[in-house]
N, C-alpha and C. Protein backbone atom coordinates (compact mmCIF):
# COMPACT_ATOMS: atom_id res chain seq x y z
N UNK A 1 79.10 -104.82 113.45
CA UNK A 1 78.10 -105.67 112.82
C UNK A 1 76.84 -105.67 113.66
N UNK A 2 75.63 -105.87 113.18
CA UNK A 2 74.61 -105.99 113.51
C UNK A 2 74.14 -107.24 114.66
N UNK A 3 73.66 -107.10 116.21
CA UNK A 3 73.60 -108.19 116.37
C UNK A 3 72.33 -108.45 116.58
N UNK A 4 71.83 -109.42 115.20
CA UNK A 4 70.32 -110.35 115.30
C UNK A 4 70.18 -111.05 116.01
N UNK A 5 70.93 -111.59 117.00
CA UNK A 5 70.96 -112.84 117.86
C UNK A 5 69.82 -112.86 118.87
N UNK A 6 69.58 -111.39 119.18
CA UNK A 6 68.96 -111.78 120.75
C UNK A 6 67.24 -110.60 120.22
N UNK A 7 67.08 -110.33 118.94
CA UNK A 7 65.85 -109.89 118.41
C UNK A 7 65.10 -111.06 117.49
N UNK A 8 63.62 -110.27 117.73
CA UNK A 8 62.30 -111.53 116.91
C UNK A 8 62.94 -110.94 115.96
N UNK A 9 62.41 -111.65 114.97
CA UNK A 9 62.23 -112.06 113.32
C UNK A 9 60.75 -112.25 112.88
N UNK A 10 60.09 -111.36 112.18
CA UNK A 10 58.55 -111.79 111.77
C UNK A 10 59.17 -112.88 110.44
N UNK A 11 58.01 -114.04 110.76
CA UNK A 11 58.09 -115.37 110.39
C UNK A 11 57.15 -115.02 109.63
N UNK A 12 55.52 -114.45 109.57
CA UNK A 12 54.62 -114.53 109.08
C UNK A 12 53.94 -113.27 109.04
N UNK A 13 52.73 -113.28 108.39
CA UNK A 13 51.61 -112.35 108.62
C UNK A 13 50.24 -112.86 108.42
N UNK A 14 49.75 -112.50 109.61
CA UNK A 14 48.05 -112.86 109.12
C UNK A 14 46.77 -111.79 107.81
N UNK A 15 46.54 -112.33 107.69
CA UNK A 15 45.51 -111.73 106.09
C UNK A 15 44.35 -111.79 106.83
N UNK A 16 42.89 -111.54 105.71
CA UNK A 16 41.64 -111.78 106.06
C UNK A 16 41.22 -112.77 106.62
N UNK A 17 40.02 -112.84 107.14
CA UNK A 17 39.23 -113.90 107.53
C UNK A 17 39.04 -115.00 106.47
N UNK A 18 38.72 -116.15 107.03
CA UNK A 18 38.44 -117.01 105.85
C UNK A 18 37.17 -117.59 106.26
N UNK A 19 36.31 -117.53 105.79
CA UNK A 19 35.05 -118.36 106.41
C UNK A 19 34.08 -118.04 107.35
N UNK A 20 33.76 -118.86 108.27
CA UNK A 20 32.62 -118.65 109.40
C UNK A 20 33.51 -118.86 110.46
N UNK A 21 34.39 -120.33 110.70
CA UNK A 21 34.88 -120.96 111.55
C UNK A 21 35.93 -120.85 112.36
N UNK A 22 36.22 -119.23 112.38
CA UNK A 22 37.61 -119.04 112.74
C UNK A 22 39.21 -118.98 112.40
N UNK A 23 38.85 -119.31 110.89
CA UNK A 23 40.14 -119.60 110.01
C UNK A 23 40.55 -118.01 109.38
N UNK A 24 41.73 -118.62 109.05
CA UNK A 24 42.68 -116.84 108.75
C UNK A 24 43.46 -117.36 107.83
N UNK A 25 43.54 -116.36 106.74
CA UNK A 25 44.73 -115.93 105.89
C UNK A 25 46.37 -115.65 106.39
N UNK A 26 47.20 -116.88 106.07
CA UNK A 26 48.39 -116.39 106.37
C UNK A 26 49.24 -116.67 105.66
N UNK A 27 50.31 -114.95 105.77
CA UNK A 27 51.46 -115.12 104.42
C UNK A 27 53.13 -115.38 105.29
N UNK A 28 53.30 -116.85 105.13
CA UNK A 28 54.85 -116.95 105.42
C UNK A 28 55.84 -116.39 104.86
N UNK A 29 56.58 -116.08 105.87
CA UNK A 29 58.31 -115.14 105.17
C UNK A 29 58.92 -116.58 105.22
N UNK A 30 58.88 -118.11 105.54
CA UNK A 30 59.79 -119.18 105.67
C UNK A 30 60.53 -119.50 104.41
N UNK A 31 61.26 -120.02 104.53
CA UNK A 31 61.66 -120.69 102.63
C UNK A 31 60.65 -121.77 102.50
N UNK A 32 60.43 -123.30 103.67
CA UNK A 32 59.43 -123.78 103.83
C UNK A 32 58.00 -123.23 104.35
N UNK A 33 56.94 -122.53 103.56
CA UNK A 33 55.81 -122.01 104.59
C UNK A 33 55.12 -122.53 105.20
N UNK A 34 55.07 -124.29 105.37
CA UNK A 34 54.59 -124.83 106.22
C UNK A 34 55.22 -124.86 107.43
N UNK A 35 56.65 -124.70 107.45
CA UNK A 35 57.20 -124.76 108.88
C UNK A 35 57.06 -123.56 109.97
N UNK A 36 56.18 -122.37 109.43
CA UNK A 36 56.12 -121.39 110.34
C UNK A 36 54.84 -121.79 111.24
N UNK A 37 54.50 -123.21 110.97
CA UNK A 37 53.04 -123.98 111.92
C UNK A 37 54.17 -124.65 112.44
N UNK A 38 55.22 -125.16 112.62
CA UNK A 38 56.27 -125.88 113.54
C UNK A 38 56.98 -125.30 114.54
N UNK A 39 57.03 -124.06 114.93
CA UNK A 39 57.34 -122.85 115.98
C UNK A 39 56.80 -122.71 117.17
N UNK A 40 57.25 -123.29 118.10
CA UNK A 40 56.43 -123.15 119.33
C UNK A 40 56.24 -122.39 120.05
N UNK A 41 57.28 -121.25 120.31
CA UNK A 41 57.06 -120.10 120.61
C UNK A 41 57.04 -118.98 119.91
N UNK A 42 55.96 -119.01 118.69
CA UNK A 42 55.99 -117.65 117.87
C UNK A 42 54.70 -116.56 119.14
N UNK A 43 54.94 -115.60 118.90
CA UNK A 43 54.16 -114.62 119.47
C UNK A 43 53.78 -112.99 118.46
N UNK A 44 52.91 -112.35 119.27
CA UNK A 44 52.74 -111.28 118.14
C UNK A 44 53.80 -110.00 118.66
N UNK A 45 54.08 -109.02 118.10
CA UNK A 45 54.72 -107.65 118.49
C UNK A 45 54.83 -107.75 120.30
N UNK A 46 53.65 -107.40 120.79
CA UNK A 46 53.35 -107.17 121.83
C UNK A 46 53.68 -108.15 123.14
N UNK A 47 54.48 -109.49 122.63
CA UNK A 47 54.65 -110.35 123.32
C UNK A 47 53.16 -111.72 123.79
N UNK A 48 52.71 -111.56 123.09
CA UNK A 48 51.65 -112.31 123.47
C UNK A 48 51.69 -113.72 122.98
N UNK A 49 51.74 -114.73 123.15
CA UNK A 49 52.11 -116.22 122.48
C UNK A 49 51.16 -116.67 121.40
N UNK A 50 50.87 -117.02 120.71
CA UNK A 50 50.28 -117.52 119.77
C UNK A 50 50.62 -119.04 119.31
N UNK A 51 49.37 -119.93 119.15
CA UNK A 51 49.52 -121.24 118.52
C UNK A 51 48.86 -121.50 117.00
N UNK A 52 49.71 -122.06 116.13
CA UNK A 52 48.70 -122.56 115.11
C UNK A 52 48.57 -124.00 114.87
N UNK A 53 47.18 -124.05 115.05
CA UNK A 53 47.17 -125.70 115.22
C UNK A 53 46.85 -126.15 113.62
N UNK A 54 46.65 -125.41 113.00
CA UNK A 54 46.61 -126.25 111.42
C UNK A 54 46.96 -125.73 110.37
N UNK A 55 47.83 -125.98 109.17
CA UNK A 55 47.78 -124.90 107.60
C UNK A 55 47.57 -126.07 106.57
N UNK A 56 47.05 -125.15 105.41
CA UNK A 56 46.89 -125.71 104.52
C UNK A 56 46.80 -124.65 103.49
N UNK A 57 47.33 -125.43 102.29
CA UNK A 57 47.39 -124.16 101.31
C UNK A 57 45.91 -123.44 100.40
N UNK A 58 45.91 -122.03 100.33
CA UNK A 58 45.07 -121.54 99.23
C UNK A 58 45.78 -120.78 98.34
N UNK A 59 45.61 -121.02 97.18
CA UNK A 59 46.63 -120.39 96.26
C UNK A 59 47.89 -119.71 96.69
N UNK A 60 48.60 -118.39 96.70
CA UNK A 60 49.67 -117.92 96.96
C UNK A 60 49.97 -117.95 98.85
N UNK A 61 48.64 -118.26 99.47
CA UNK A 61 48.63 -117.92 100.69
C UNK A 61 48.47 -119.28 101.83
N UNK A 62 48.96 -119.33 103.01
CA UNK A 62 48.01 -120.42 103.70
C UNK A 62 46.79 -120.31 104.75
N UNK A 63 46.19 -121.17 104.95
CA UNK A 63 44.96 -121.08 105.67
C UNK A 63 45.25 -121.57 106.77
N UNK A 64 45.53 -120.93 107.76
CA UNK A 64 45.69 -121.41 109.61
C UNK A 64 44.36 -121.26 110.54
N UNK A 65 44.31 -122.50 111.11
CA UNK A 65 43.54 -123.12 112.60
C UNK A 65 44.56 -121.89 113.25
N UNK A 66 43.66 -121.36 114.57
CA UNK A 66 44.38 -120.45 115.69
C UNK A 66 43.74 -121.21 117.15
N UNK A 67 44.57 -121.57 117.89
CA UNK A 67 44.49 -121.90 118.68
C UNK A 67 43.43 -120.56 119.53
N UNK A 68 42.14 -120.59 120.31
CA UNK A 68 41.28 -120.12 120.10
C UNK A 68 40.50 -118.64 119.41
N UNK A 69 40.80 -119.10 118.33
CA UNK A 69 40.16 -118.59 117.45
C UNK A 69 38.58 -119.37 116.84
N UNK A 70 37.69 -119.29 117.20
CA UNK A 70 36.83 -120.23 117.33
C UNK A 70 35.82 -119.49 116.21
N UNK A 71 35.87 -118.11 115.99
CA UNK A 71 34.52 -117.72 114.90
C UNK A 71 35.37 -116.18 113.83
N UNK A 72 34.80 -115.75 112.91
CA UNK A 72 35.03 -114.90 111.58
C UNK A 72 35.36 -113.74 112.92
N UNK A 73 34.65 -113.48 113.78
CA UNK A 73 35.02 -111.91 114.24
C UNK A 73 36.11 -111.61 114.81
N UNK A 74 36.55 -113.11 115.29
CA UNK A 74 37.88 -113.35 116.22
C UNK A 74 38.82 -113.27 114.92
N UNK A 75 38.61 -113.83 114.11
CA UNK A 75 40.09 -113.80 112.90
C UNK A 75 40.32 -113.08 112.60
N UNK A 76 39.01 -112.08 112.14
CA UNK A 76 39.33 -110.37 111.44
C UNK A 76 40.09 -109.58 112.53
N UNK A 77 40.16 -110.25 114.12
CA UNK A 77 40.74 -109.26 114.85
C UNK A 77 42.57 -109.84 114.98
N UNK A 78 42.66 -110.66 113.96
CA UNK A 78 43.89 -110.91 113.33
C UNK A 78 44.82 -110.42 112.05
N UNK A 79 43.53 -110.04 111.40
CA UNK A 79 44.07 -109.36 110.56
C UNK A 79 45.57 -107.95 110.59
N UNK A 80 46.87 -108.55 109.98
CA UNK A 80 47.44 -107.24 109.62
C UNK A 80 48.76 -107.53 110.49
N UNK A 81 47.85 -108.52 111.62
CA UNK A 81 49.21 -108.89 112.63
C UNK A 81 50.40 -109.62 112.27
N UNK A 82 51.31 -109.62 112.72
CA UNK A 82 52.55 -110.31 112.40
C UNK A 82 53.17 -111.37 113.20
N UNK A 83 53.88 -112.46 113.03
CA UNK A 83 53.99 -113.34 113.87
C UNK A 83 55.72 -113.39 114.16
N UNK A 84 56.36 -113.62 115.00
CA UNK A 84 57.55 -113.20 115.25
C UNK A 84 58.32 -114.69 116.06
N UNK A 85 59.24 -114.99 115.93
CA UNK A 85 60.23 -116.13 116.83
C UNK A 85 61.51 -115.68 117.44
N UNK A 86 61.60 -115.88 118.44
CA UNK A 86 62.97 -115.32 119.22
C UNK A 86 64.65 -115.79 118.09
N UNK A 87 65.11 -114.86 117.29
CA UNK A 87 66.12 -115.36 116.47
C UNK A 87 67.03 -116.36 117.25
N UNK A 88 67.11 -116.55 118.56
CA UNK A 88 68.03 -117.11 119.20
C UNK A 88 67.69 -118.21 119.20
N UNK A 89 66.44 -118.91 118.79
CA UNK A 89 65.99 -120.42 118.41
C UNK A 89 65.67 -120.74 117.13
N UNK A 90 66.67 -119.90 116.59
CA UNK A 90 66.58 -120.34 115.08
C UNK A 90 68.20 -121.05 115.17
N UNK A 91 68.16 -122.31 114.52
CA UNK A 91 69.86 -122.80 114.04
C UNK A 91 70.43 -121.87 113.14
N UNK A 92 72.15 -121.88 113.72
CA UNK A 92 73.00 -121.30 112.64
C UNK A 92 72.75 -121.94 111.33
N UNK A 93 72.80 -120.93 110.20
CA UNK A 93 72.98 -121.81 108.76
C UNK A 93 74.35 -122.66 108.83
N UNK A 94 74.22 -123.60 107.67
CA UNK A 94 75.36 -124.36 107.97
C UNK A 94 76.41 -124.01 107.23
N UNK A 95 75.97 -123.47 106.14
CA UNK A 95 77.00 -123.26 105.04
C UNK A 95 77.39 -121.35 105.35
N UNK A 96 78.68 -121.64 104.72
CA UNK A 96 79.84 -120.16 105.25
C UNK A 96 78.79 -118.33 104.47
N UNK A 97 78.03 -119.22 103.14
CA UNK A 97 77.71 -118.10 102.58
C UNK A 97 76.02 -117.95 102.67
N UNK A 98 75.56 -118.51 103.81
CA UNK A 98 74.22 -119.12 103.92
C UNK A 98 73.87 -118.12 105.53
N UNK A 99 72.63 -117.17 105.08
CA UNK A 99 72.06 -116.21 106.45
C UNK A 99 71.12 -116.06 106.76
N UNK A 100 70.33 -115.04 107.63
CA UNK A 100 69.03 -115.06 107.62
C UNK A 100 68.91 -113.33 106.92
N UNK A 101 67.93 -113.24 106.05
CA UNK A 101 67.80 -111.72 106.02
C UNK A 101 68.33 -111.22 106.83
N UNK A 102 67.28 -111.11 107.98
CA UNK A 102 67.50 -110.50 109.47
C UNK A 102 68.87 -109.74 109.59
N UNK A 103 69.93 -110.70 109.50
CA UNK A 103 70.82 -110.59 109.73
C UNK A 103 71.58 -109.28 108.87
N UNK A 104 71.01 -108.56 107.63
CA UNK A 104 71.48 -107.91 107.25
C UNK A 104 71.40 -106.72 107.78
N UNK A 105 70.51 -106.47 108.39
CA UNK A 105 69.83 -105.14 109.03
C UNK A 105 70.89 -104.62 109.82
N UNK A 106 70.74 -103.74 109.80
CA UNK A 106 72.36 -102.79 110.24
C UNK A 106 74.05 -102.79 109.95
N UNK A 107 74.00 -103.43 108.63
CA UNK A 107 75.12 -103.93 108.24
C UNK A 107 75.60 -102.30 107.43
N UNK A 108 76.77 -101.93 107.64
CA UNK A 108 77.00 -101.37 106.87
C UNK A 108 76.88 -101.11 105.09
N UNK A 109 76.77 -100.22 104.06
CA UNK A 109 76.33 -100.72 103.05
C UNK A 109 78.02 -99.84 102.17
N UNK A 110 78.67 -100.40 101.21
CA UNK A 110 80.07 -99.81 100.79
C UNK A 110 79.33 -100.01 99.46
N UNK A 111 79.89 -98.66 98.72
CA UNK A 111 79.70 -98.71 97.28
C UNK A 111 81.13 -98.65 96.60
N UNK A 112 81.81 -98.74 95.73
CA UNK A 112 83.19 -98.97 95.45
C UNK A 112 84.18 -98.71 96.27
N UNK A 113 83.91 -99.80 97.12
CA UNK A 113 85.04 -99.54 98.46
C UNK A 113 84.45 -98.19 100.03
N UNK A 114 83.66 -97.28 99.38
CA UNK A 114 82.98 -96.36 100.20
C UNK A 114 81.81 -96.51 100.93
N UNK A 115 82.28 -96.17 102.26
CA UNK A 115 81.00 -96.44 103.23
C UNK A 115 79.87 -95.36 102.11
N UNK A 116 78.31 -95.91 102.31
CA UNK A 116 77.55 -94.87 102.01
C UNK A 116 76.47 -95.38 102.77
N UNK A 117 76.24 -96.09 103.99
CA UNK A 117 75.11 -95.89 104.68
C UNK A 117 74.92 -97.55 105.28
N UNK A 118 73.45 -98.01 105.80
CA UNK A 118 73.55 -98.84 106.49
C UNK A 118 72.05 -99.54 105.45
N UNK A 119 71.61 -100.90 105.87
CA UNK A 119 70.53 -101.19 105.76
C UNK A 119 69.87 -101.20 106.93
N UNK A 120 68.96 -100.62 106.54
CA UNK A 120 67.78 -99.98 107.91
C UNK A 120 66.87 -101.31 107.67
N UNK A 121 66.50 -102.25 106.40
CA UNK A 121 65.16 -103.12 106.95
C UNK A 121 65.43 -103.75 105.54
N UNK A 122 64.72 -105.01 105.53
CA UNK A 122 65.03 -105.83 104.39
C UNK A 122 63.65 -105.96 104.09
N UNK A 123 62.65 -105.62 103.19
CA UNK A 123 61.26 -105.90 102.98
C UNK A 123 60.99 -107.19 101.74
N UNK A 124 60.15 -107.65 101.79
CA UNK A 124 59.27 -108.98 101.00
C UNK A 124 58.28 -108.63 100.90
N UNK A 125 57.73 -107.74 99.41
CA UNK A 125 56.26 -107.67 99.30
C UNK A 125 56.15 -108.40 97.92
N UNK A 126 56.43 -109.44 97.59
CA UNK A 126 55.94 -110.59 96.98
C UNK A 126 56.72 -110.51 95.24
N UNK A 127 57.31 -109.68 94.90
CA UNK A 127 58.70 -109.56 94.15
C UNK A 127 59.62 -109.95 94.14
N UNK A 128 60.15 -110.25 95.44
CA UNK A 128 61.77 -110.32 95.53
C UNK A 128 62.01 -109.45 96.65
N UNK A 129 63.18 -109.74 97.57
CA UNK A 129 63.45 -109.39 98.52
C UNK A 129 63.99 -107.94 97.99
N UNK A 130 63.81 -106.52 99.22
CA UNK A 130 64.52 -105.41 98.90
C UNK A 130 65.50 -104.91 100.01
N UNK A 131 66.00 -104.51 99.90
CA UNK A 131 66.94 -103.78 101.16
C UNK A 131 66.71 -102.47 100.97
N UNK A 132 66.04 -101.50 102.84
CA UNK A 132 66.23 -100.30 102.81
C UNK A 132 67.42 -99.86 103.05
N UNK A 133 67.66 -98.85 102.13
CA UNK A 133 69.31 -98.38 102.56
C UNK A 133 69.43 -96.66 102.80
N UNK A 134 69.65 -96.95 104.23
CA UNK A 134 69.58 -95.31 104.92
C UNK A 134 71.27 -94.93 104.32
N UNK A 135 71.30 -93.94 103.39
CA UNK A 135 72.93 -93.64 103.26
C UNK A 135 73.06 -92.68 104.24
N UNK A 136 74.52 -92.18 103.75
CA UNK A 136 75.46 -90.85 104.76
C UNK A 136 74.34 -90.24 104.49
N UNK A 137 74.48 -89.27 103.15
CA UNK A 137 73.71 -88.49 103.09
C UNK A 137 72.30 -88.92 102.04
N UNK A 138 71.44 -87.87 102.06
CA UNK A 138 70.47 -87.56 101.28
C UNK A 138 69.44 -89.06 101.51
N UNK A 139 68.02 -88.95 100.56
CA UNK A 139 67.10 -89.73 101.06
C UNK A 139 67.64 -91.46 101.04
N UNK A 140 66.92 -91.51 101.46
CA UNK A 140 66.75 -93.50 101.34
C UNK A 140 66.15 -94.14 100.06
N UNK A 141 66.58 -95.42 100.12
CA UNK A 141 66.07 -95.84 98.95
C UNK A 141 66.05 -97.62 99.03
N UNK A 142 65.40 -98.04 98.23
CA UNK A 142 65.05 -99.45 98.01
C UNK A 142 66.19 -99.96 96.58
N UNK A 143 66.57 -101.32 97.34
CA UNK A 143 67.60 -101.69 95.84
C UNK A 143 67.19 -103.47 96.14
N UNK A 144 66.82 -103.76 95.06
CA UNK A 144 66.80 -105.64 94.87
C UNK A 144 68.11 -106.18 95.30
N UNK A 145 67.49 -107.35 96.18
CA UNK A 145 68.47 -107.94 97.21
C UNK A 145 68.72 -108.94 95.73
N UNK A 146 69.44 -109.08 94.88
CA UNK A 146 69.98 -109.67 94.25
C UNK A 146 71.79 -109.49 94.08
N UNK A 147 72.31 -110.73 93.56
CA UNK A 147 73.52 -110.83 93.54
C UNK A 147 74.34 -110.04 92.80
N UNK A 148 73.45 -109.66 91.37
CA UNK A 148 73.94 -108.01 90.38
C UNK A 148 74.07 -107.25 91.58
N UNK A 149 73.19 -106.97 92.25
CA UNK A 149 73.08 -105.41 93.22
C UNK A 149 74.17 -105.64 94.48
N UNK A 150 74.10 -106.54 94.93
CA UNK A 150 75.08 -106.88 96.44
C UNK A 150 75.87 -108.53 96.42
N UNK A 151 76.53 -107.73 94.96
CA UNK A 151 77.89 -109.07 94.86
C UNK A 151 78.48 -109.59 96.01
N UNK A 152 78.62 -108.65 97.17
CA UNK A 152 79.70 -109.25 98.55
C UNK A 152 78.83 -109.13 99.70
N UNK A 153 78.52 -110.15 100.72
CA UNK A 153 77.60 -110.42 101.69
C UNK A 153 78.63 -110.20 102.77
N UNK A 154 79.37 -110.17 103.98
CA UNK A 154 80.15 -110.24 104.56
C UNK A 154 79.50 -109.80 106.24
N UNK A 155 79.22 -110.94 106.63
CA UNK A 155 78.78 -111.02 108.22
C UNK A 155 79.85 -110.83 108.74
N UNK A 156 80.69 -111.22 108.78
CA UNK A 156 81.58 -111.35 109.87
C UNK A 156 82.59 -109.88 109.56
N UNK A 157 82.68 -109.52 108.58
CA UNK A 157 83.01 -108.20 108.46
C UNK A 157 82.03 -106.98 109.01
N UNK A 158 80.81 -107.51 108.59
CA UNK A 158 79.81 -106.20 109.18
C UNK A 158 79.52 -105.39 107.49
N UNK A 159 79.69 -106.07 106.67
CA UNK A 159 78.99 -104.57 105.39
C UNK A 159 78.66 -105.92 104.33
N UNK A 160 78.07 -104.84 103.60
CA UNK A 160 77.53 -105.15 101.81
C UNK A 160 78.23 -104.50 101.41
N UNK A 161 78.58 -104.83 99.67
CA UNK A 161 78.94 -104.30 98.86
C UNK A 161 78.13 -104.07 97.88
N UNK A 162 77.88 -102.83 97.35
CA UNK A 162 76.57 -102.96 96.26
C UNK A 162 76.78 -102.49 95.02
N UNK A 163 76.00 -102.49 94.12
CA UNK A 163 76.94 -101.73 92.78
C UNK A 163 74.94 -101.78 92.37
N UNK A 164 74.38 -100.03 92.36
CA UNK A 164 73.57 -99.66 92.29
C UNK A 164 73.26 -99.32 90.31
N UNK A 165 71.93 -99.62 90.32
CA UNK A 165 71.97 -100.10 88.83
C UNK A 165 71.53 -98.42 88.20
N UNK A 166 71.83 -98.15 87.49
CA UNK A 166 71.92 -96.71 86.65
C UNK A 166 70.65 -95.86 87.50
N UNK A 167 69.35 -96.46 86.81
CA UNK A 167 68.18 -95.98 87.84
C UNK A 167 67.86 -95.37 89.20
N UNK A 168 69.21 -96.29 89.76
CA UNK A 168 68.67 -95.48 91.33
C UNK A 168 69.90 -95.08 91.60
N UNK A 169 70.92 -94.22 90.93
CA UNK A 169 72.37 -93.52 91.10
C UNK A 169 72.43 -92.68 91.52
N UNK A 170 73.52 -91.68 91.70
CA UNK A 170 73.01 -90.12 92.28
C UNK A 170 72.12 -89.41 91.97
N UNK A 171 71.21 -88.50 92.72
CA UNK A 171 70.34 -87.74 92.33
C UNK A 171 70.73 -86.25 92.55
């Protein structure tokens, strides 16, 4: 099984500039997206710490205060970045069938009982969650993290079970 325990998790992403004043576009991965301003040690890729001292919503997105971020040229040099939290200060879910994405990433992936590969990365581009799935053989491919597609979740086993919808079958 995959262990997420001791890797970041991107929480967020920063967008465009907003304004004159130093404010930025940001898109939460949270279920709550205000709580990715409640993180005290989020940082970017590179290890660098980051604070957000304020959000508030604009349509699909929120608008974050950056702890000095003080003018438009400083935010645009935010743009694209990602914001990350040590998974090891995130709480266990409480419930038996309750995870973090994260956690799927390297899980084995079984199609009627048959290994056929792993999930390499779980993506959110504003659809619905997808899972990359590197098989044994031949290319990779994207399948909707839905319950049709991956009826059996199994952490503590280490795999998915998936049942791939006509469209993306053998090629």
């Amino acid at each position: 099984m995959a262990n997420t325990r001791n890797k970041n998790l991107t929480v967020a992403r920063f967008g465009a500039a907003h304004g004159i004043k130093g404010e930025v576009r940001l898109k939460s991965f949270t279920e709550d997206p205000f709580s990715v301003g409640d993180f005290e040690t989020l940082q970017f890729a590179d290890g660098r710490r980051v604070k957000i001292l304020s959000l508030r919503p604009q349509g699909e997105m929120l608008i974050a205060r950056v702890e000095g971020c003080k003018d438009r040229n400083q935010a645009e040099l935010l743009n694209g970045l990602e914001l990350f939290i040590d998974r090891a200060e995130l709480p266990e879910p409480e419930d038996e069938d309750e995870f973090y994405l994260a956690d799927l990433v390297g899980l084995e992936v079984r199609e009627n009982g048959v290994v056929a590969g792993r999930i390499a990365q779980v993506h959110d581009f504003g659809a619905g969650d997808l899972l990359e799935i590197r098989p044994m053989r031949g290319p990779g491919y994207m399948l909707a993290f839905t319950r049709e597609n991956v009826p059996v979740v199994d952490l503590a086993g280490g795999f998915v079970e998936i049942v791939r919808p006509v469209e993306t079958g053998e090629r």
